[in-house]
C-alpha atoms as a PDB file:
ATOM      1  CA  UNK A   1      69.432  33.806 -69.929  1.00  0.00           C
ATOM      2  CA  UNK A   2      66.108  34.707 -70.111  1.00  0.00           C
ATOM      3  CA  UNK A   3      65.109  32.729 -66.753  1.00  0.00           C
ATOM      4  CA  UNK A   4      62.326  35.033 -65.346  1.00  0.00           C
ATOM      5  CA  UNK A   5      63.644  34.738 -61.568  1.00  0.00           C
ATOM      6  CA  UNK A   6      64.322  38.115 -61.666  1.00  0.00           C
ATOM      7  CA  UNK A   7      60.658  38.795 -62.293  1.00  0.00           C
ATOM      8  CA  UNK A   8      59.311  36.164 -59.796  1.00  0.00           C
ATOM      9  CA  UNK A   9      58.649  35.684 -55.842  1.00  0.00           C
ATOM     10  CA  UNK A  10      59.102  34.836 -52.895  1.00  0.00           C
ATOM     11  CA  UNK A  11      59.686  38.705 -51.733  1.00  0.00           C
ATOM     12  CA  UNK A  12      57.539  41.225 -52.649  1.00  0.00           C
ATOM     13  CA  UNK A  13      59.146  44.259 -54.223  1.00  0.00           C
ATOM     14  CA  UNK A  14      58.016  46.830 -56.859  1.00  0.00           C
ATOM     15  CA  UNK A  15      58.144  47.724 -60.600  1.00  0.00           C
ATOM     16  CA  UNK A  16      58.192  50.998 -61.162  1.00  0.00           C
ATOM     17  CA  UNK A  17      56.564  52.429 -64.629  1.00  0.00           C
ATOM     18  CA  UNK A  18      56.692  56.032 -65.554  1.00  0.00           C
ATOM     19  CA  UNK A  19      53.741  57.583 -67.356  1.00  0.00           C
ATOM     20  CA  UNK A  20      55.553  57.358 -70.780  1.00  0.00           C
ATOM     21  CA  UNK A  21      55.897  53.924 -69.763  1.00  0.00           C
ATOM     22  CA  UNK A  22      52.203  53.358 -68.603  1.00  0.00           C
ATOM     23  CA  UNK A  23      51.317  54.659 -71.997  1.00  0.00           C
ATOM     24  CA  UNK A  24      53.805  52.491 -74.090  1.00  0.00           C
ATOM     25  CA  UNK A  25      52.512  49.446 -72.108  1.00  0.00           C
ATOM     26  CA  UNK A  26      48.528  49.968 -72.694  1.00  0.00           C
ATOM     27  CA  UNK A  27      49.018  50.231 -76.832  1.00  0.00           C
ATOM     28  CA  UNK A  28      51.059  47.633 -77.080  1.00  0.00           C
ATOM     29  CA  UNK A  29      48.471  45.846 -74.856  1.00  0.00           C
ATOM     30  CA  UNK A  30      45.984  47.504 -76.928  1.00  0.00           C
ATOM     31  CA  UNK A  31      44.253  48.935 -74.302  1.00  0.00           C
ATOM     32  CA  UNK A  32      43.880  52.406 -72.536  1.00  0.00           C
ATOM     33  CA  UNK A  33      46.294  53.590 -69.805  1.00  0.00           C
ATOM     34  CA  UNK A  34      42.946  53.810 -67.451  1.00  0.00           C
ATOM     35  CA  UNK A  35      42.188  50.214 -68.642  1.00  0.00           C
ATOM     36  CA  UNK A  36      46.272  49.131 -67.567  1.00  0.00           C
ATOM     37  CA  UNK A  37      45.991  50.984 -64.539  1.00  0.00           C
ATOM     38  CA  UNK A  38      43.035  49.496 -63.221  1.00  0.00           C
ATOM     39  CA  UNK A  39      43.893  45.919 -63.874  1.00  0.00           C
ATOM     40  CA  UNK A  40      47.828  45.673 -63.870  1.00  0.00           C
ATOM     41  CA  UNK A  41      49.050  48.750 -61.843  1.00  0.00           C
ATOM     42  CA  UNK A  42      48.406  50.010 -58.146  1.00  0.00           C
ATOM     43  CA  UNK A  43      49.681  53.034 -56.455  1.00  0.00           C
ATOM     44  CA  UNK A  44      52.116  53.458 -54.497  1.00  0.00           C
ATOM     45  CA  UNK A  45      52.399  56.933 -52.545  1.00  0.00           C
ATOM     46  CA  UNK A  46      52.953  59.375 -56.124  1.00  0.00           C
ATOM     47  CA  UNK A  47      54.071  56.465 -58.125  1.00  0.00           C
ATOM     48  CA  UNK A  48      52.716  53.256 -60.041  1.00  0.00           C
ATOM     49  CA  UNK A  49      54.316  50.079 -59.820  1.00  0.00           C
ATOM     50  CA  UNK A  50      52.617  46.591 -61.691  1.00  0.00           C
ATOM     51  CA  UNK A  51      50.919  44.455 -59.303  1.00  0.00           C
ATOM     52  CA  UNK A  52      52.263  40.594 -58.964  1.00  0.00           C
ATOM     53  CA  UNK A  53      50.678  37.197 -58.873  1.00  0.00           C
ATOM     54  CA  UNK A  54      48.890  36.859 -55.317  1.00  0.00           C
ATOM     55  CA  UNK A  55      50.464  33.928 -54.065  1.00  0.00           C
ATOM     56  CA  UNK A  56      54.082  33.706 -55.957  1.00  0.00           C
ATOM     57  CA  UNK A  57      54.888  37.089 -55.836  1.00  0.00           C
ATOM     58  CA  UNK A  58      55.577  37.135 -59.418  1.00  0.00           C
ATOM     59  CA  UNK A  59      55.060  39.893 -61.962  1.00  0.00           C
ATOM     60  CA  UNK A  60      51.684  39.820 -63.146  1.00  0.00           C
ATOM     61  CA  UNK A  61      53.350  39.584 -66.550  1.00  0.00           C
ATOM     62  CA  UNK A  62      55.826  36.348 -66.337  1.00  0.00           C
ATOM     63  CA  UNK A  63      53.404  34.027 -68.075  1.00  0.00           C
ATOM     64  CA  UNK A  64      54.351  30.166 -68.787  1.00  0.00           C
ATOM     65  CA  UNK A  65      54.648  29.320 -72.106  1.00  0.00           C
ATOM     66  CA  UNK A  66      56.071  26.353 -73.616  1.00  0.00           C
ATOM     67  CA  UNK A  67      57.350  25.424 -71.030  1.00  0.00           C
ATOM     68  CA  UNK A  68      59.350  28.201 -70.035  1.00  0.00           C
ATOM     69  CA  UNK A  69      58.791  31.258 -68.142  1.00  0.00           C
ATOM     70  CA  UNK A  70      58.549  34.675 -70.749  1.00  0.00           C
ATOM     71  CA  UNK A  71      57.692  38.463 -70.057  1.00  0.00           C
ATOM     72  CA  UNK A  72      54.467  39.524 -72.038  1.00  0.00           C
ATOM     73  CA  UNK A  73      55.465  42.571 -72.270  1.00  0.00           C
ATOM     74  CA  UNK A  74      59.193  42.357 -72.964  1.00  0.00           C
ATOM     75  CA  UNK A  75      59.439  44.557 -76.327  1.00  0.00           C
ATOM     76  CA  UNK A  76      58.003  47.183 -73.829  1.00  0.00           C
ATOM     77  CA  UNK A  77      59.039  46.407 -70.397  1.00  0.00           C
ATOM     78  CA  UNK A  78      59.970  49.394 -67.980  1.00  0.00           C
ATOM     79  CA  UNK A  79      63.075  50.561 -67.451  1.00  0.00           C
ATOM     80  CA  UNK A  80      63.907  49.541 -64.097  1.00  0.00           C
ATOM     81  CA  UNK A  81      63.331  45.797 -66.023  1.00  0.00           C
ATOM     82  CA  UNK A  82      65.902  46.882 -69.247  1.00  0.00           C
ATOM     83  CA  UNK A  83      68.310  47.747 -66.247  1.00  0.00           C
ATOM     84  CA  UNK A  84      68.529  44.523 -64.450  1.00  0.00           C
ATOM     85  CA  UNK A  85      71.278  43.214 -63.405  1.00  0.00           C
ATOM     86  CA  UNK A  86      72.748  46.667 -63.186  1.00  0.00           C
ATOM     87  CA  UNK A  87      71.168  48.364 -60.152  1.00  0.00           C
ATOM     88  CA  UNK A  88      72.784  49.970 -57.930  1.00  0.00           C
ATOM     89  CA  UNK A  89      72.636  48.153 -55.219  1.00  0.00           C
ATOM     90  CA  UNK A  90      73.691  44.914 -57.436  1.00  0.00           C
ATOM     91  CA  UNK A  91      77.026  47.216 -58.900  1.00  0.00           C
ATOM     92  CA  UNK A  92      77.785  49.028 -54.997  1.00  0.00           C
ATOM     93  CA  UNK A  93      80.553  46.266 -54.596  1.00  0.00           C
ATOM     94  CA  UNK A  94      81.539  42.588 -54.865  1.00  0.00           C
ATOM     95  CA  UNK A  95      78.732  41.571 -52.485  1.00  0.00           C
ATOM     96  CA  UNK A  96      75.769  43.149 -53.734  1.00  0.00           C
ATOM     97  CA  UNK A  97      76.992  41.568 -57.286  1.00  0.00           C
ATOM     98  CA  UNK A  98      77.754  37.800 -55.720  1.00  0.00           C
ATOM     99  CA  UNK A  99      74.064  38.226 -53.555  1.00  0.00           C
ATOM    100  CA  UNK A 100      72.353  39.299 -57.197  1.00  0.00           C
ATOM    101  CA  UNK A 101      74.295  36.176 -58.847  1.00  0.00           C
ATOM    102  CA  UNK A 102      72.835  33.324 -56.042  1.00  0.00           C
ATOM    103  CA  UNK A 103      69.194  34.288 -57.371  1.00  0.00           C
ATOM    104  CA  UNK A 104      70.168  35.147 -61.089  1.00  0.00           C
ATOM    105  CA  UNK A 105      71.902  32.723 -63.353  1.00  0.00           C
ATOM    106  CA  UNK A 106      72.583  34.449 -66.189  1.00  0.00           C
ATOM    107  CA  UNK A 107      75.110  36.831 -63.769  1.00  0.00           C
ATOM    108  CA  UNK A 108      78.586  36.027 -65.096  1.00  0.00           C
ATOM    109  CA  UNK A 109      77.775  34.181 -67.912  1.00  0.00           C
ATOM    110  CA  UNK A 110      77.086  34.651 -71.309  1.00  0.00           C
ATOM    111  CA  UNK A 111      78.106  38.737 -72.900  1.00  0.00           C
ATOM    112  CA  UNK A 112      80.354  40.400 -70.716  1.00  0.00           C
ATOM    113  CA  UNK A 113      79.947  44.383 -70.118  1.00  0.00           C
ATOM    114  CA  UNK A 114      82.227  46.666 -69.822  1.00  0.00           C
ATOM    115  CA  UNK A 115      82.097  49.741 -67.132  1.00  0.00           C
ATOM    116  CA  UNK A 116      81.550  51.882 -70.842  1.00  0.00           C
ATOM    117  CA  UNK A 117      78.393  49.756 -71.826  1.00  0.00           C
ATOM    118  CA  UNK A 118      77.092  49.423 -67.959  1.00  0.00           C
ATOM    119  CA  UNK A 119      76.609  53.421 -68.233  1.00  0.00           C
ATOM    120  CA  UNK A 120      75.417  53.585 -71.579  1.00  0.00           C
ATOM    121  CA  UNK A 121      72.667  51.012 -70.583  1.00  0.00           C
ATOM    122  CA  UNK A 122      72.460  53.126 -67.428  1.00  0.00           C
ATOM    123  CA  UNK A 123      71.502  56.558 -68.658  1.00  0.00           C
ATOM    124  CA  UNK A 124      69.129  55.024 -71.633  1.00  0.00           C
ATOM    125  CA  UNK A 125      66.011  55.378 -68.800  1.00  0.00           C
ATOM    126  CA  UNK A 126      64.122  56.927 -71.721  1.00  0.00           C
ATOM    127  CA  UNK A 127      64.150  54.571 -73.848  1.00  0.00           C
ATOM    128  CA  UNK A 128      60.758  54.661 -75.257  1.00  0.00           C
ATOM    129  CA  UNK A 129      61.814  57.770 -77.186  1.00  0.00           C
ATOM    130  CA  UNK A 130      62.389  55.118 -79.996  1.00  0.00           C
ATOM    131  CA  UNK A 131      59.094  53.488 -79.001  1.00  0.00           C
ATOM    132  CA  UNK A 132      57.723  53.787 -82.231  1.00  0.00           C
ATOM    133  CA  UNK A 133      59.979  50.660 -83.731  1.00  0.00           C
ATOM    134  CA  UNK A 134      58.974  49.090 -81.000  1.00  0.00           C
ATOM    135  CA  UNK A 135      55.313  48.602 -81.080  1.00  0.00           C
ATOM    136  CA  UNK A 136      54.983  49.375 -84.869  1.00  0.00           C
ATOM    137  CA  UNK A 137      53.200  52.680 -84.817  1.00  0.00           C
END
């Protein structure tokens, strides 16, 4: 659906990049991974996750445009972004699916997946191994 609520506020959560990631994200940025860390990333015990808007709670990189909410980064977004809806907590049962559905739209509509194509979308967390398609290297 392409909605951005599931990159947006009110609760604060995290979005967890991987070095591969952090690297994928500053060239197609064009900057350095130093440069991205410093201005869009913050630690978080051994980890980085990117920092959100101050006062919505959004992803630093949901941007309006044209009247409509986009990621900036979306030909390179992380992997826990590439996985939404189907995290674990969403797929643990009914509930967790219905709760993920009140705040996300595009749940239940549009392409349906089967249990096949939920794994295959599941164990593709390095998907940056193709990254060179992606940001025309």
């Amino acid at each position: 659906m392409g909605c951005g609520r599931c990159c947006s506020g009110p609760g604060e959560g995290y979005i967890w990049v991987t070095r591969p990631e952090i690297q994928i994200i500053a060239d197609f940025l064009k900057i350095t991974p130093g440069q991205l860390r410093q201005k869009y990333l913050r630690r978080v015990g051994f980890r980085a996750t990117i920092i959100e808007q101050p006062y919505t709670r959004d992803c630093i990189f949901l941007q309006e445009a044209g009247g409509q909410r986009r990621c900036t980064i979306y030909a390179v977004r992380p992997s826990q972004c590439r996985l939404w809806p189907f995290w674990p907590d969403n797929l643990a049962n009914s509930n967790g699916w219905n709760k993920a559905a009140q705040r996300c739209p595009g749940i239940n509509r549009g392409k349906f997946y089967s249990f096949d194509e939920i794994q295959i979308i599941k164990k593709n967390r390095k998907w940056w191994q193709d990254v060179k398609q992606i940001v025309g290297s």
